[in-house]
Protein backbone atom coordinates (compact mmCIF):
# COMPACT_ATOMS: atom_id res chain seq x y z
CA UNK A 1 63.40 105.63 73.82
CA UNK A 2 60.98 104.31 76.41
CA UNK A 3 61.84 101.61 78.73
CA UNK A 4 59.15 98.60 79.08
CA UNK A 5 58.91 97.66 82.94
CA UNK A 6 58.45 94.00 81.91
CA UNK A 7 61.27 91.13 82.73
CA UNK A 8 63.57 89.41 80.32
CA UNK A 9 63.34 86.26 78.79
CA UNK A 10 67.21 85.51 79.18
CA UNK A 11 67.49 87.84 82.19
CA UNK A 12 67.05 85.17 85.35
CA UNK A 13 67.91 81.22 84.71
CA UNK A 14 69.03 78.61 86.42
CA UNK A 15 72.47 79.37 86.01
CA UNK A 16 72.20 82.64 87.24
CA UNK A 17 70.71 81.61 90.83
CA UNK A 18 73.95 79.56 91.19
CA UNK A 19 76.08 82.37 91.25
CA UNK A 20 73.50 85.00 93.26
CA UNK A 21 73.17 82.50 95.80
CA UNK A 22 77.62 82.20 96.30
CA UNK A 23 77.26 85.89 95.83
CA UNK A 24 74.65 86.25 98.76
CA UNK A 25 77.04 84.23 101.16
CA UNK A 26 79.59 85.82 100.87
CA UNK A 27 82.57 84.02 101.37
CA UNK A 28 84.56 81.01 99.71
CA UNK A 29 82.58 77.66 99.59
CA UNK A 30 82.84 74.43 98.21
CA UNK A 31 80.54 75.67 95.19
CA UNK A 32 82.83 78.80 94.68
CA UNK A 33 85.82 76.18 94.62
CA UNK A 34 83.90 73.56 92.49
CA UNK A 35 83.71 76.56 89.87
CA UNK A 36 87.16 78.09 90.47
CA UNK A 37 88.79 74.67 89.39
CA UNK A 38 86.35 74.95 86.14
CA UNK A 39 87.43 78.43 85.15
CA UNK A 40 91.19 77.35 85.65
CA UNK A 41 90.96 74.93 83.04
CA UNK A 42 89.28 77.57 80.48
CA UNK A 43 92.47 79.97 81.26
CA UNK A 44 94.85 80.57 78.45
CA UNK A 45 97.98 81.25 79.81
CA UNK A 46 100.39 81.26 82.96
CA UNK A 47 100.04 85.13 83.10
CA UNK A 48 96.26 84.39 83.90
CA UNK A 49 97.02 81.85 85.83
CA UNK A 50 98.88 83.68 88.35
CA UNK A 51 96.96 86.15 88.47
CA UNK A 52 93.95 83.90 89.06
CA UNK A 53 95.94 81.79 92.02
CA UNK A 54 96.87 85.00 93.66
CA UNK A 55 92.69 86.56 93.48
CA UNK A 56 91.85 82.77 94.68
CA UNK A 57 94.23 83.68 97.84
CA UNK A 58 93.27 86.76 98.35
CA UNK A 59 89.42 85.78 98.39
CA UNK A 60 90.14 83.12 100.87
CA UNK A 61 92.29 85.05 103.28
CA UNK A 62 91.99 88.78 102.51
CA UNK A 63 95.73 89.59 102.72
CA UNK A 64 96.05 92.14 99.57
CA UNK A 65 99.67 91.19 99.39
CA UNK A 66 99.13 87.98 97.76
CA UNK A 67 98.39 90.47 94.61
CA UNK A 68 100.64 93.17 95.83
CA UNK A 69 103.45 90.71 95.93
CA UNK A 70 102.82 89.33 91.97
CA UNK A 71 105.85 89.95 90.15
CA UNK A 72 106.16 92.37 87.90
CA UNK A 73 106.16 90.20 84.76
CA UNK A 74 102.52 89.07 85.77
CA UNK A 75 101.21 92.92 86.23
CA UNK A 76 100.39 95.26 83.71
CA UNK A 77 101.96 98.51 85.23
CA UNK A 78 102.94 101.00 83.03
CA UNK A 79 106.42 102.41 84.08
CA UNK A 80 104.68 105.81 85.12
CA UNK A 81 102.47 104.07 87.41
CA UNK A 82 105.55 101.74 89.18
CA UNK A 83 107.16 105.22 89.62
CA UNK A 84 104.64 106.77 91.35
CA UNK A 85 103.90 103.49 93.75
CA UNK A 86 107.76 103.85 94.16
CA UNK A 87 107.71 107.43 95.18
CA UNK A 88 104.86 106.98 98.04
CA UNK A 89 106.66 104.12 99.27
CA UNK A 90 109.72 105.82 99.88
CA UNK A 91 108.21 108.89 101.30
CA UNK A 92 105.21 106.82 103.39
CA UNK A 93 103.56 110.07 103.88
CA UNK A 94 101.79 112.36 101.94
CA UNK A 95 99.20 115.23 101.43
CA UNK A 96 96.19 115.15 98.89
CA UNK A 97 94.99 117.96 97.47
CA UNK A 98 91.66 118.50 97.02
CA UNK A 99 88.75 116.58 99.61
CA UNK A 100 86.37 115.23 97.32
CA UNK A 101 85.56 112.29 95.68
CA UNK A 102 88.89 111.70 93.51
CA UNK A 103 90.86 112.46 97.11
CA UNK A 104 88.45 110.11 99.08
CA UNK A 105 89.76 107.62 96.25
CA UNK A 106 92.97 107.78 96.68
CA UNK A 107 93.46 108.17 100.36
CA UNK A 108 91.33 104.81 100.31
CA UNK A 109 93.67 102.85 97.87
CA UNK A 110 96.96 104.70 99.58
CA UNK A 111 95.81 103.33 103.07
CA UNK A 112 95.71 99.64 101.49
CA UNK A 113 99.28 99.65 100.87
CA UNK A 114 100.88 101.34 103.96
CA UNK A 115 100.87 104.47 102.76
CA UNK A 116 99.56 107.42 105.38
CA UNK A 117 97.75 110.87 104.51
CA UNK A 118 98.90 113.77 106.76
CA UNK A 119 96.17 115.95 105.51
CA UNK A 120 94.13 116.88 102.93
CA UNK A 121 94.66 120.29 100.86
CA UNK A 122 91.34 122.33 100.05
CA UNK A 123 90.47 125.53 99.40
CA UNK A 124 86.87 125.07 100.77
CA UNK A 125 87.01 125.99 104.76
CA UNK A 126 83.98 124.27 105.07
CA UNK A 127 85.67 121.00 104.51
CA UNK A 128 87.88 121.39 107.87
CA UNK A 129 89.09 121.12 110.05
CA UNK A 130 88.69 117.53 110.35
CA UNK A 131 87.25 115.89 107.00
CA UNK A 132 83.79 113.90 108.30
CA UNK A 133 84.20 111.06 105.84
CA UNK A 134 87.72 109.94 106.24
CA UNK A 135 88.64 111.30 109.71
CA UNK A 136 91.71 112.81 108.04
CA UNK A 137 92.87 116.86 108.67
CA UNK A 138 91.67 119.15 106.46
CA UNK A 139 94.10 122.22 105.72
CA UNK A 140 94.08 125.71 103.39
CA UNK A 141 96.62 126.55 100.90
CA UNK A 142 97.22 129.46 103.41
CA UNK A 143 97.84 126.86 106.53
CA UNK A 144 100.02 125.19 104.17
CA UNK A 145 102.21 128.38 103.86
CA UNK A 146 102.31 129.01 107.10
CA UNK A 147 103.53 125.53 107.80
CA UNK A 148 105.56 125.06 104.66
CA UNK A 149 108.55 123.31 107.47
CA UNK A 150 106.02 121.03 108.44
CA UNK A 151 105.02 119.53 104.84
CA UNK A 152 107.45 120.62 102.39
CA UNK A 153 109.77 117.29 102.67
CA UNK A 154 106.55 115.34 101.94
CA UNK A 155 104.85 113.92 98.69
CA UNK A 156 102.26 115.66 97.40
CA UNK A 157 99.44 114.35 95.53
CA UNK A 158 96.55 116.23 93.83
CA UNK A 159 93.23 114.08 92.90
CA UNK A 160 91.57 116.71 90.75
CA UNK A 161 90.56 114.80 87.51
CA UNK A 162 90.68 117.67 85.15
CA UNK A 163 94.02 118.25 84.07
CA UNK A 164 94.24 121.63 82.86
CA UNK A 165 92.50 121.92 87.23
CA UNK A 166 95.46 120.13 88.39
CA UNK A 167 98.39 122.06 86.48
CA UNK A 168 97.10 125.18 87.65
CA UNK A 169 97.34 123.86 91.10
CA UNK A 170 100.50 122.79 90.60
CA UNK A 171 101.36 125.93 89.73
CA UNK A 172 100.57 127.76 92.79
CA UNK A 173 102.01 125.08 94.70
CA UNK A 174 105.69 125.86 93.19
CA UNK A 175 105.30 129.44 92.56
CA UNK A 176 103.17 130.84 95.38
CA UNK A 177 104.14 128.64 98.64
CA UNK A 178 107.59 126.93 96.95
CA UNK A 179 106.99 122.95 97.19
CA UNK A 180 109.67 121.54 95.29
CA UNK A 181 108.36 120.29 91.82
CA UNK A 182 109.86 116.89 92.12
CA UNK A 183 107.75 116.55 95.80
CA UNK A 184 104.52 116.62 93.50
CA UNK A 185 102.40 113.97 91.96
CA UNK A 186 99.57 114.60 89.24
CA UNK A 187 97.06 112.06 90.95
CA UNK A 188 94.73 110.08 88.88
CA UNK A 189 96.80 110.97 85.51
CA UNK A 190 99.93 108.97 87.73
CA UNK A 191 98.06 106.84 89.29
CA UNK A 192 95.02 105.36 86.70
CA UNK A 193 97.38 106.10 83.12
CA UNK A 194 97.32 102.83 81.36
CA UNK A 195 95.85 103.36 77.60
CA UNK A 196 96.06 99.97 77.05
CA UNK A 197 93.66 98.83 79.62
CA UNK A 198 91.05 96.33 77.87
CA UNK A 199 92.52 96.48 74.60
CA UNK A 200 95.84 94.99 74.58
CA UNK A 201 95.34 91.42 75.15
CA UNK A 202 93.39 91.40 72.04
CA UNK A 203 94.09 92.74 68.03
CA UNK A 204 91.36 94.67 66.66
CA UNK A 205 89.49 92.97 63.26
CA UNK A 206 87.62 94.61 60.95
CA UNK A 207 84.33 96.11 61.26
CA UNK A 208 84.55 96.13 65.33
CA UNK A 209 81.78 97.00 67.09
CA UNK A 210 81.99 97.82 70.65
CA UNK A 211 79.73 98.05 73.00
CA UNK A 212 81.44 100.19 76.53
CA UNK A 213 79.27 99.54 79.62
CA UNK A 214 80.50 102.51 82.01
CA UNK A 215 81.77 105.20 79.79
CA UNK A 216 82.51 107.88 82.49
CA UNK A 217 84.20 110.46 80.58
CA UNK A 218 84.61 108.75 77.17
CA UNK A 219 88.14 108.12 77.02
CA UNK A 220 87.43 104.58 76.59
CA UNK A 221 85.68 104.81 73.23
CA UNK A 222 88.55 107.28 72.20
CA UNK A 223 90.66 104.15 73.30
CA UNK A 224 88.84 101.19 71.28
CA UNK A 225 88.57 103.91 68.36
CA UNK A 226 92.70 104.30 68.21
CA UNK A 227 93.09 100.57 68.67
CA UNK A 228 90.79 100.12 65.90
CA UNK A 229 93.52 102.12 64.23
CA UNK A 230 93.57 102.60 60.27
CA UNK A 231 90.72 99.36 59.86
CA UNK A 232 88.05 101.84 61.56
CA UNK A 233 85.21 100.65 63.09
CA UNK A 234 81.54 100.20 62.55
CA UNK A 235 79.84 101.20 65.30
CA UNK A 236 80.00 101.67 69.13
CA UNK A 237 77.03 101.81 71.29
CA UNK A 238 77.99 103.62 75.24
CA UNK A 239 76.36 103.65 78.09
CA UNK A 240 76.41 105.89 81.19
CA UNK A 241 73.79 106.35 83.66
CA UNK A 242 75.51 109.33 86.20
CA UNK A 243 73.75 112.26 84.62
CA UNK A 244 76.75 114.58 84.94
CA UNK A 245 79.25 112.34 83.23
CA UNK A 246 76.56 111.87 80.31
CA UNK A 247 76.68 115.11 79.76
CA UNK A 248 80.13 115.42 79.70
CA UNK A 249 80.56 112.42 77.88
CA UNK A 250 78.06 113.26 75.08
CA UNK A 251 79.59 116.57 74.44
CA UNK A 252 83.54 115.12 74.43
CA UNK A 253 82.33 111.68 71.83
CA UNK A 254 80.46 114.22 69.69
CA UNK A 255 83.22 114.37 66.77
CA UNK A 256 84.01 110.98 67.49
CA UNK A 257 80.89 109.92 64.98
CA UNK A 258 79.55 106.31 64.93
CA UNK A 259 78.84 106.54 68.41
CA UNK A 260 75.60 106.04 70.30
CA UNK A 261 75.85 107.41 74.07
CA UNK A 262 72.83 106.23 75.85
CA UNK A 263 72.10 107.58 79.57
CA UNK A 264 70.91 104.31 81.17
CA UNK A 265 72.88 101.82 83.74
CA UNK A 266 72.74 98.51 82.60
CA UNK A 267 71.24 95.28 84.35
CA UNK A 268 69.57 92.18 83.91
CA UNK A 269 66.27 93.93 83.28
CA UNK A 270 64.80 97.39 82.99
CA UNK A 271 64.31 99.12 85.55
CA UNK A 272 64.81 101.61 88.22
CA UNK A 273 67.54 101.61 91.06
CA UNK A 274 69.28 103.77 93.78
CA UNK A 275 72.46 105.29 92.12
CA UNK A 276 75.81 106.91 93.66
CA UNK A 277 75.86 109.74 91.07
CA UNK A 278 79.61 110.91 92.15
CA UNK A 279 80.20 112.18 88.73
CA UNK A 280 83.75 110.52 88.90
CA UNK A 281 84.25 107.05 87.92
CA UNK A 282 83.02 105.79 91.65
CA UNK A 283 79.53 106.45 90.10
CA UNK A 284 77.55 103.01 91.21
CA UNK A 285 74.09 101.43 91.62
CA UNK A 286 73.44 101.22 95.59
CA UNK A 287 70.56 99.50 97.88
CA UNK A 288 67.59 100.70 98.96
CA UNK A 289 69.72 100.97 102.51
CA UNK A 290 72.56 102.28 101.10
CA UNK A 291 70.71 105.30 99.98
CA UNK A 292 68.72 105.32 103.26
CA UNK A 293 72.35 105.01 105.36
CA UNK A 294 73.45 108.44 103.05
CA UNK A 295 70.36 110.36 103.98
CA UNK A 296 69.65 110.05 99.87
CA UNK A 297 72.10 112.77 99.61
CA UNK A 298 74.18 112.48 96.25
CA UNK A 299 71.66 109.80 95.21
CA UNK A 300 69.70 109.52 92.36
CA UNK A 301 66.64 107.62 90.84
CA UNK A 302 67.92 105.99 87.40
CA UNK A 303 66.87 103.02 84.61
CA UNK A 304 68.76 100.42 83.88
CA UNK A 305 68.49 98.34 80.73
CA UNK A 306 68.88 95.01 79.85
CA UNK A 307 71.02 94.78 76.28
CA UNK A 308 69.21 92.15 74.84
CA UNK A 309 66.43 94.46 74.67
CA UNK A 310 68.04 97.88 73.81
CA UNK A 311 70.71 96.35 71.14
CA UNK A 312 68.03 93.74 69.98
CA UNK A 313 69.34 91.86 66.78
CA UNK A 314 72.30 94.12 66.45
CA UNK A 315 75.63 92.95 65.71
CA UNK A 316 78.00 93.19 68.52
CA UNK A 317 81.87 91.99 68.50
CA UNK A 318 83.11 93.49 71.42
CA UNK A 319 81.92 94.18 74.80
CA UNK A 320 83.81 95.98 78.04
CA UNK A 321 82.10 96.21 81.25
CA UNK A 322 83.54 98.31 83.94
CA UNK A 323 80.44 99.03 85.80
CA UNK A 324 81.44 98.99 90.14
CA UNK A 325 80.32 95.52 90.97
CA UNK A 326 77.22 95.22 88.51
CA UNK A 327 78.79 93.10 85.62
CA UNK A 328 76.89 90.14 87.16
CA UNK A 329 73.57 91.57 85.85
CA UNK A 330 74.58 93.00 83.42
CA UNK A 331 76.15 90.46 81.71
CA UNK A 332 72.75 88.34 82.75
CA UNK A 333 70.58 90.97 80.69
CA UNK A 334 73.47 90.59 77.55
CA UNK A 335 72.92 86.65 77.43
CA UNK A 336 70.80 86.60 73.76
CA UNK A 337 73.23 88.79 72.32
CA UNK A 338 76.07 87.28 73.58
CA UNK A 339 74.70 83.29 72.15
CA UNK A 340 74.26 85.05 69.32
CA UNK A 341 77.42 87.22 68.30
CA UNK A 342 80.14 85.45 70.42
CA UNK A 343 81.28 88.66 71.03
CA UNK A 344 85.66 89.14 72.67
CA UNK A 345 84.62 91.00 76.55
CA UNK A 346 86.58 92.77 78.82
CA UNK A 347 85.21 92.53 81.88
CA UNK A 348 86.51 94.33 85.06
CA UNK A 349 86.40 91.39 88.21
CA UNK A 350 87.28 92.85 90.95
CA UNK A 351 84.64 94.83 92.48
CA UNK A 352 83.18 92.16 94.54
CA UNK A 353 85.50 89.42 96.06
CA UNK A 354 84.00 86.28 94.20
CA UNK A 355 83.46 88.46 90.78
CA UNK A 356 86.87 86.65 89.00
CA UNK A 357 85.20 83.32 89.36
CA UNK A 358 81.52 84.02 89.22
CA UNK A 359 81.49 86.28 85.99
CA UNK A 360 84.03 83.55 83.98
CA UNK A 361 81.71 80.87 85.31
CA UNK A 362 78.58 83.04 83.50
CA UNK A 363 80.12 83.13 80.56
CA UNK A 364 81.79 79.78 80.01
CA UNK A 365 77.70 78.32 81.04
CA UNK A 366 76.97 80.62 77.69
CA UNK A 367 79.58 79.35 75.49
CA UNK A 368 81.32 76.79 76.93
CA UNK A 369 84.34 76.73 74.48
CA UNK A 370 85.02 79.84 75.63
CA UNK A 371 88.74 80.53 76.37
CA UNK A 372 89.28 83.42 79.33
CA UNK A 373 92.33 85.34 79.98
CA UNK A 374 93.12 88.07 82.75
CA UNK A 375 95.64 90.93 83.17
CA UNK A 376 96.41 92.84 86.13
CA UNK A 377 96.41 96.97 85.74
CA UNK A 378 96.97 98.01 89.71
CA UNK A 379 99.09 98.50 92.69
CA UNK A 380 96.79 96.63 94.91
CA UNK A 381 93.63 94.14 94.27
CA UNK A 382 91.82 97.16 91.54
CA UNK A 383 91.66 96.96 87.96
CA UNK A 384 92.11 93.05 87.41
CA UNK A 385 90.47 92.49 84.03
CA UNK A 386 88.85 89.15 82.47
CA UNK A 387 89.58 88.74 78.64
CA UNK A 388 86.68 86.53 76.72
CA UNK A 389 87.51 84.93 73.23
């Protein structure tokens, strides 16, 4: 399809500026409180409301532990993922393997919660000795056998996304230098595991049809398809602008069926930005500077489209948006077919500090009747999710 450079009708109003301009300050004002207190009253339960007193906190003071510390009856944490949390506690150190993206991930979310990385683990010698991006020592598998005293006692985590990737690692880490199995942990399949995620606050009708805004591998329409369960679905329209998970995605939702994959970002209009394309789920639309400050390297030229205009008098009844801090937009360019179809959302809110109040306050100036809902998926402040009905 071609993309029209041309703006939106619904894309900019005068509920938008309100929250750009709290966004652009950047911190907790009277305005950001004045619209807090009007989301609290939409909220549906005390779950939410915890959750939404502890995000209030932590955007005021930036102390993580007021959403470390929730109880566990207000977090969604699958017992695989309070294991693992457990684990690195205990141990307070431990080794990644692998220095790439999914290891820069995790080494980042480790060091929020107290948790320090000895080293990283990676074949390529060109990655060491020192790793450029983190700071962090970079070792061999054969530096690891010749130190096996050193490191043995300590946890060992390996970030490679692909699992049959990671078993075979684990493999060589038994059998070839002797790490005891129990020392190891499978990474992102430990540490980002929970199925449920966006789809079990709500019960699936009939004739769904969901639109996913960041598909990154397609497990998510897999996801909405089994929660669909034995009622089926209609149709689900997917969109993912990183040109390496499109490709991966298109092939992998192929026998899916009833599926419409679409290789555009998606914003408040169409057009072209500056994109991250990590080809992991970090994959994000960046600044002009951004890509400037990474010498354009890993950057890419991509279009964006606004949904009003690409779904355009289709029927919609369910939307997810887990797009790395560009739900704002996005759910700007989705306003007609929102009004319209009064579609159920899950919306990820917390990639920018203010998102959790700014994005319900969007939606409740679209519908005001509008009842909102959030859940808690992480260890730390990630993968807090806003449910719309």
């Amino acid at each position: 399809m071609s993309i029209a450079d041309k703006s939106i009708e619904f894309g900019s109003d005068k509920a938008g500026y309100k929250q750009k301009a709290l966004r652009e300050a950047g911190s907790v004002d009277a305005g950001f409180l004045e619209m807090a207190r009007n989301v609290y009253a939409h909220l549906n339960d005390e779950i939410s409301k915890k959750i939404f007193e502890a995000r209030i906190m932590y955007a005021t003071t930036g102390d993580v532990g007021y959403i470390t510390g929730l109880e566990s009856k207000y977090r969604n944490l699958n017992s695989d993922m309070q294991v693992y949390v457990e684990r690195l506690l205990k141990d307070s150190h431990c080794l990644i393997y692998g220095a790439g993206v999914a290891g820069h991930y995790l080494a980042g979310r480790f060091k929020r919660f107290g948790v320090k990385v000895d080293c990283f683990i990676d074949q390529d010698e060109s990655k060491g000795p020192v790793d450029e991006q983190t700071g962090i020592k970079v070792i061999t598998e054969k530096e690891l056998s010749s130190n096996k005293a050193l490191y043995a006692d300590k946890a060992f985590v390996i970030s490679y996304p692909v699992k049959p990737v990671a078993d075979e690692i684990r493999k060589r880490l038994i059998e070839e230098i002797g790490i005891d199995p129990k020392n190891i942990l499978m990474g992102i399949f430990d540490w980002r595991n929970n199925r449920g995620q966006y789809f079990d606050y709500f019960d699936a009708n009939d004739n769904e049809v969901f639109v996913d805004c960041g598909c990154f591998d397609g497990a998510t329409c897999y996801n909405f398809a089994g929660w669909c369960g034995h009622k089926g679905f209609e149709h689900i329209y997917s969109f993912e602008a990183d040109p390496k998970n499109y490709e991966k995605s298109r092939e992998i939702l192929a026998p899916l069926g009833k599926c419409e994959l679409f290789p555009y970002g998606t914003a408040d209009v169409n057009k072209k930005v500056y994109f991250a394309a990590e080809a992991f789920e970090t994959s994000c639309i960046i600044s002009r500077e951004e890509a400037e400050k990474r010498n354009f390297e890993g950057v890419e030229e991509i279009e964006t489209v606004a949904l009003d205009e690409v779904l355009s008098g289709k029927k919609i009844t369910f939307i997810k948006m887990d797009i790395e801090g560009a739900e704002y937009e996005a759910l700007i360019g989705a306003r007609k077919l929102i009004m319209e179809n009064r579609p159920r959302m899950a919306i990820s809110v917390y990639h920018k500090f203010e998102d959790f109040v700014t994005l319900a306050d969007l939606v409740l100036s679209m519908h005001p009747d509008y009842r909102i809902a959030f859940r808690h998926y992480g260890f730390d402040d990630l993968e807090t999710v806003m449910y719309v009905e």
